[in-house]
Protein backbone atom coordinates (compact mmCIF):
# COMPACT_ATOMS: atom_id res chain seq x y z
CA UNK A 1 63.62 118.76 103.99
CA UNK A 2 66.62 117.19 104.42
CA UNK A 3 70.11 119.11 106.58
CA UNK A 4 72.48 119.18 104.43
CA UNK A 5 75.35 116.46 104.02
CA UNK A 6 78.16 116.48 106.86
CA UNK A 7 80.52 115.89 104.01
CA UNK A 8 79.86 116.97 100.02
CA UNK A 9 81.40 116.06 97.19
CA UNK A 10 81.36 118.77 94.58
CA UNK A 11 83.32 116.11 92.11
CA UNK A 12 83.65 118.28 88.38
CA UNK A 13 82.50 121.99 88.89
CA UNK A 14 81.18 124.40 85.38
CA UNK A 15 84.64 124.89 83.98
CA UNK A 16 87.29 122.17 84.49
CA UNK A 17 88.40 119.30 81.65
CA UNK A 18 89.86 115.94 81.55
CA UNK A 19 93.09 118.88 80.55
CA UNK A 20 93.22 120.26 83.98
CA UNK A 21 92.63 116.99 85.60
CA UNK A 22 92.51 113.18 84.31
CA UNK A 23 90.38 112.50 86.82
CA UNK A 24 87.41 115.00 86.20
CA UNK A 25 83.68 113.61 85.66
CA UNK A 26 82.80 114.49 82.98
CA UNK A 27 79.83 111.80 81.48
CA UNK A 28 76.85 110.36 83.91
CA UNK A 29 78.78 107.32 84.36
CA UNK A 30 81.85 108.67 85.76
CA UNK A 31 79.84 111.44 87.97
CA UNK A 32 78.08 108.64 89.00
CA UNK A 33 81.30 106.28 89.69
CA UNK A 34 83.23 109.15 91.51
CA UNK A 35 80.34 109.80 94.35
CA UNK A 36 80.56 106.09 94.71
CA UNK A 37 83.88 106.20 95.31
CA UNK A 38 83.29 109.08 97.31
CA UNK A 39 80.28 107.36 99.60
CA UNK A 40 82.71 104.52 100.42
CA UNK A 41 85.66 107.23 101.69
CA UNK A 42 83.09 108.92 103.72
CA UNK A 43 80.92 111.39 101.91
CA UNK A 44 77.10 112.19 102.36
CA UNK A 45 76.19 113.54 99.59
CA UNK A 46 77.06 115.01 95.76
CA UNK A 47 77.06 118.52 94.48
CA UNK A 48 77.42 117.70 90.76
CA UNK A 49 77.01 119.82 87.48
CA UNK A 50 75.73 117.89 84.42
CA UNK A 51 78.37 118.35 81.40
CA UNK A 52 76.93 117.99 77.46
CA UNK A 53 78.49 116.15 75.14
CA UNK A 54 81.85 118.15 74.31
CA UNK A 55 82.12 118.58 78.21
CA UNK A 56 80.82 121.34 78.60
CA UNK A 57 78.32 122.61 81.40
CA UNK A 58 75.07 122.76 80.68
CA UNK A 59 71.62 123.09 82.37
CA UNK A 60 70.05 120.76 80.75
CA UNK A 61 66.30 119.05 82.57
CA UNK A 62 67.27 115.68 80.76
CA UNK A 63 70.61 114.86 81.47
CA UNK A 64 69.88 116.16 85.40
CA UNK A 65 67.10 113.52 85.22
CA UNK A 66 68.94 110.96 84.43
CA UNK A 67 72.16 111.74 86.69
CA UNK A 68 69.42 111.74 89.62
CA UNK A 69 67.91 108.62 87.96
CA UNK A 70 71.24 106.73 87.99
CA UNK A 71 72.90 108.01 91.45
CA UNK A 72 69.46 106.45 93.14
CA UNK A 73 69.66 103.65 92.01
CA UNK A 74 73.54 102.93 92.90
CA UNK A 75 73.39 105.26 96.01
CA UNK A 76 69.30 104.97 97.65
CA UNK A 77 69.32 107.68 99.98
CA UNK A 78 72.53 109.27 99.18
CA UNK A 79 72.25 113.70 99.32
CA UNK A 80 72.52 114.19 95.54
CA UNK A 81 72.42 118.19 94.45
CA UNK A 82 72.16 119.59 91.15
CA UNK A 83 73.35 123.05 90.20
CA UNK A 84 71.71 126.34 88.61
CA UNK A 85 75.03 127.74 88.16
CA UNK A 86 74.99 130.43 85.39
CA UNK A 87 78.40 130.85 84.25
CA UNK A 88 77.89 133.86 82.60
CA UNK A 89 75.56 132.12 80.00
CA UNK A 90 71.95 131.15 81.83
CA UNK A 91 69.65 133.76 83.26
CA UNK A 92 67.59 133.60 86.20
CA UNK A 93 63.95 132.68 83.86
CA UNK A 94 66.44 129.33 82.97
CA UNK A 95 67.58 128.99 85.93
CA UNK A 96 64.21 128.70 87.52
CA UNK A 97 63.17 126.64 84.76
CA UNK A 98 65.43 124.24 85.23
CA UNK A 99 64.42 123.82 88.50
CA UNK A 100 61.39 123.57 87.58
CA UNK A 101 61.34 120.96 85.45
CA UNK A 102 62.90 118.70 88.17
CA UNK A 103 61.57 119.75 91.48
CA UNK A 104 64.65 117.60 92.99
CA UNK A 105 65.43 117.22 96.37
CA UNK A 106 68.23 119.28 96.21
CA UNK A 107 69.73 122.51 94.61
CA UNK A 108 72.33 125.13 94.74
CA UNK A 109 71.72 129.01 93.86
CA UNK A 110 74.01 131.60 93.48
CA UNK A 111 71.67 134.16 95.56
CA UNK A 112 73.64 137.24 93.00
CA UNK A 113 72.67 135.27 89.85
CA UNK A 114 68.97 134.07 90.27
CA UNK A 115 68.50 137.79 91.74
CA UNK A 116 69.80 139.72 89.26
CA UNK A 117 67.90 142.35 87.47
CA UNK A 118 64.55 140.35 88.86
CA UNK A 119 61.16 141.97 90.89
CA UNK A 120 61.09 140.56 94.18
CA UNK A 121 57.98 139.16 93.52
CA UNK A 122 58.97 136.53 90.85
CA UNK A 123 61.94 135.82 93.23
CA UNK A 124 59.49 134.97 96.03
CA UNK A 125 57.17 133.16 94.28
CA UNK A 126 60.32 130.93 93.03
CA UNK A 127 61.34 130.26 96.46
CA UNK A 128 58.18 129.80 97.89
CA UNK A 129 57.75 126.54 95.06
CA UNK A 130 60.77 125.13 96.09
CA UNK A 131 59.53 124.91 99.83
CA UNK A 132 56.21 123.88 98.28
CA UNK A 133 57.52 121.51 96.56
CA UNK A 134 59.99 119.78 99.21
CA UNK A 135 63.25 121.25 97.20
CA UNK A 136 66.25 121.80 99.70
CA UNK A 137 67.70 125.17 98.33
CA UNK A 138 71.30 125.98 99.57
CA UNK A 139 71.60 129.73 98.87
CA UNK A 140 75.61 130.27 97.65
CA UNK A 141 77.04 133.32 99.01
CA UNK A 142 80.71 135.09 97.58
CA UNK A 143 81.10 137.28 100.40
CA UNK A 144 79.44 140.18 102.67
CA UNK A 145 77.24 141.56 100.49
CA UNK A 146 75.94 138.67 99.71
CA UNK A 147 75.16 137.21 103.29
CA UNK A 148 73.46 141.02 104.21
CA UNK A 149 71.35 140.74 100.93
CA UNK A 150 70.25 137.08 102.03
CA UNK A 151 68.99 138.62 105.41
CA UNK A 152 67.06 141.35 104.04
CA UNK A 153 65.44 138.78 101.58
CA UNK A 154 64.81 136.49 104.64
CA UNK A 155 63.91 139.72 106.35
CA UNK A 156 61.43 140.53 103.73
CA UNK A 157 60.00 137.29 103.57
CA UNK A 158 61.36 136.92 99.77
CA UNK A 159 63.30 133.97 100.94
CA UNK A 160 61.93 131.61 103.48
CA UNK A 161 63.30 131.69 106.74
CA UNK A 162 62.58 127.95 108.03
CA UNK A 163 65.41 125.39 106.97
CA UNK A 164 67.41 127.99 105.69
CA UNK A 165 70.93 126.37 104.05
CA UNK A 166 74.04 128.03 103.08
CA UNK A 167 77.07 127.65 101.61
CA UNK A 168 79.86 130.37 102.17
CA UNK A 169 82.54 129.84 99.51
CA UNK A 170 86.20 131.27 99.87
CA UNK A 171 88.46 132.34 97.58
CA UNK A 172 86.51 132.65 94.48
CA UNK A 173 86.70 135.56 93.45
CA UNK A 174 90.68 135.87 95.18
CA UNK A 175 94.44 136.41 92.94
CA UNK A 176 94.65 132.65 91.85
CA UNK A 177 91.70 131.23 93.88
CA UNK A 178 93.44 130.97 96.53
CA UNK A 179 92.18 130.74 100.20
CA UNK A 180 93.44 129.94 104.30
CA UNK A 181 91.36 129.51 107.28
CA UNK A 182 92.12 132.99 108.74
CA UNK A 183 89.63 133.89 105.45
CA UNK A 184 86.78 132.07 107.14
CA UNK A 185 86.49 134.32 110.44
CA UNK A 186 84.86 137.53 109.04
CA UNK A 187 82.00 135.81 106.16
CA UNK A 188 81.29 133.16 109.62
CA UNK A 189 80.63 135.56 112.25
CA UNK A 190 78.64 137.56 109.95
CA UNK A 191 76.72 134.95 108.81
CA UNK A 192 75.84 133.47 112.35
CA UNK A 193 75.23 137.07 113.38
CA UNK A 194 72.04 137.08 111.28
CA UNK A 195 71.33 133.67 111.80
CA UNK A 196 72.77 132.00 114.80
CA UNK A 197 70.86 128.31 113.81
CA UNK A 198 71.35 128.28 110.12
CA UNK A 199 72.22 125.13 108.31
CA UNK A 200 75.55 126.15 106.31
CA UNK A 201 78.55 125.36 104.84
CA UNK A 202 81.76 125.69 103.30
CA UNK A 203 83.85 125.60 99.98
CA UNK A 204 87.59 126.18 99.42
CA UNK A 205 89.47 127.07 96.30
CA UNK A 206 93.06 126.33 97.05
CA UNK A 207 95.31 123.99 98.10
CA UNK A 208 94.27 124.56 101.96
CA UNK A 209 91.17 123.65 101.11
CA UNK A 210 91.14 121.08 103.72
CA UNK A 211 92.61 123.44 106.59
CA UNK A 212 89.68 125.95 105.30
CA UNK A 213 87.00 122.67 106.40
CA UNK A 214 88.32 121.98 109.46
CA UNK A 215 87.96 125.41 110.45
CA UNK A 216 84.07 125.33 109.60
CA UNK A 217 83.99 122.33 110.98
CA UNK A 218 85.17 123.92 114.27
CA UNK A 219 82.69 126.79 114.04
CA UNK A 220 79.80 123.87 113.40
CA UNK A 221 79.87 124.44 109.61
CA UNK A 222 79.73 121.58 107.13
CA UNK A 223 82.06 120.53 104.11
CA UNK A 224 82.09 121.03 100.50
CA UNK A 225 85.42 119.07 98.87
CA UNK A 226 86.50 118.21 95.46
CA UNK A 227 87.85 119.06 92.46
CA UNK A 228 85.40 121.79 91.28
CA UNK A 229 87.38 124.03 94.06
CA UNK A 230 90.58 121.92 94.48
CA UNK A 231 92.82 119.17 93.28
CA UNK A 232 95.77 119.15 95.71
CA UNK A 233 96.34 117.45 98.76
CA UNK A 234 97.27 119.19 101.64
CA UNK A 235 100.70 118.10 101.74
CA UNK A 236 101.13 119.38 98.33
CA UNK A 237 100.79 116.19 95.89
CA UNK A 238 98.18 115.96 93.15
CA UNK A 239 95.12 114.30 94.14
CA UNK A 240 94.61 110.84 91.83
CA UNK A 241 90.62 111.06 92.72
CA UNK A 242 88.21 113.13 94.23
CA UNK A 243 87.86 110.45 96.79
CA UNK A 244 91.57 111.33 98.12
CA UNK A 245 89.96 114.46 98.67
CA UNK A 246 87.77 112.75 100.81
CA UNK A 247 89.58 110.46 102.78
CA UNK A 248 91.93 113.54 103.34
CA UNK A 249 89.36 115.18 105.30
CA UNK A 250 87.49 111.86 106.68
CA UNK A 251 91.15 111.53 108.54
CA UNK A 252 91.92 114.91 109.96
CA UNK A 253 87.97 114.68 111.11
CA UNK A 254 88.56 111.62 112.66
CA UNK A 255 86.06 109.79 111.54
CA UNK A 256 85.48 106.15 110.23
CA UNK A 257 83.69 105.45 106.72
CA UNK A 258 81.04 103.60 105.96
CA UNK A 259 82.95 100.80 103.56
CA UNK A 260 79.16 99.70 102.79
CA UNK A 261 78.64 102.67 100.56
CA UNK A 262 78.94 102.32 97.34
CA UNK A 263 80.27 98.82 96.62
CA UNK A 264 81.39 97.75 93.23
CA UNK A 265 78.77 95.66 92.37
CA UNK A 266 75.80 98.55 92.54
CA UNK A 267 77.94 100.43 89.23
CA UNK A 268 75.55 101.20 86.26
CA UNK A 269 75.88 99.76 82.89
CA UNK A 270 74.49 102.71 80.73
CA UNK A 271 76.39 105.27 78.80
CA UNK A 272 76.13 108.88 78.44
């Protein structure tokens, strides 16, 4: 299984409308158009959540299949992740069977949700497909609790233990989703406490979202950026594009994009 991206793109989120931002993907072809924007400022990958036809999120096999369908052929290779997110409407049995409809390469889980009221055995066994079947599973972890119950899973053998990924998000669940980089020192040294090699990293809500990855960054974590958690720059101004976002953060890393990635002339012609 793959590590997971240096840089993601989590472009749209469950909840967010063209109201809240112009620039939100809401259709395959403009997910699909803002990770190739994002590839060419310097991401490695997409976290993206499918949207139905009134925008709204949905966990729907289909439209995953095609969003995979369409973001390999435009971006071969590129880290592309779909979502299980519940959001307070899909229970774990759907949430599993949307994964397993798709077996894709990649997936996020909310470790509370797909846990929740569920035998440990049906857990496991869940878990225990996805490494059978080659399905990178980053586990998505709110806060302490969540990063103890992941190591008595691991502990337990519930979750596997080899290629473990993570991704520690901050200021979810905060007044106004707000978060700094002072928030980033207690959920870190826990989690590296239980697992000093683990594969993780981290997501933002605020508008020092980018301060917030540059401390993970320092601590050898990874980056989640985009609109699902954040649509300001750091200096204040409104983001035009999630690939502002990333440039932002490609320039206070100090590294040079790929301008290669995700050239005009590889867009799809097909609606959704």
């Amino acid at each position: 299984m793959r590590p997971l991206p240096r840089i993601m793109v989590a472009p749209n989120g469950a909840r967010l409308t063209k109201a809240d931002h112009p620039g939100i993907p809401l259709t395959i072809p403009e997910i699909v158009e803002a990770a190739r924007a994002c590839a060419a400022a310097g991401a490695d990958g997409i976290h993206a959540h499918a949207r139905d036809a009134g925008g709204g999120h949905v966990l729907d096999a289909g439209l995953y299949r095609e969003l995979l369908g369409e973001l390999a052929q435009v971006l071969p290779g590129f880290y592309a992740q779909i979502t299980t997110e519940a959001v307070g409407v899909y229970s774990p049995e759907e949430q599993r069977a949307l994964v397993a409809d798709l077996w894709p390469e990649a997936v996020s889980i909310a470790l509370r949700e797909i846990t929740a009221g569920q035998d440990d055995a049906v857990t496991r066994a869940f878990f225990a497909s996805c490494r059978d079947h080659g399905v990178g599973v980053q586990h998505i972890l709110y806060d302490a609790g969540d990063i103890d119950h992941l190591a008595r899973l691991v502990g337990q053998g519930v979750v596997p233990g080899p290629d473990l990924k993570v991704l520690v998000v901050l200021g979810r669940y905060t007044a106004g989703q707000t978060s700094a980089p002072q928030d980033l020192a207690a959920p870190a040294a826990r989690l590296l406490g239980h697992f000093p090699d683990i594969d993780w990293a981290v997501c933002a809500f605020g508008a020092q979202e980018t301060d917030c990855l540059m401390a993970a960054h320092a601590l050898g974590g990874k980056a989640r950026i985009g609109f699902e958690n954040n649509r300001l720059n750091s200096n204040g101004t409104l983001a035009r594009t999630n690939a502002e976002r990333v440039a932002e953060l490609v320039t206070r890393l100090g590294t040079k994009p790929d301008r290669a990635k995700g050239r005009p002339r590889d867009l799809p012609t097909g609606g959704a």
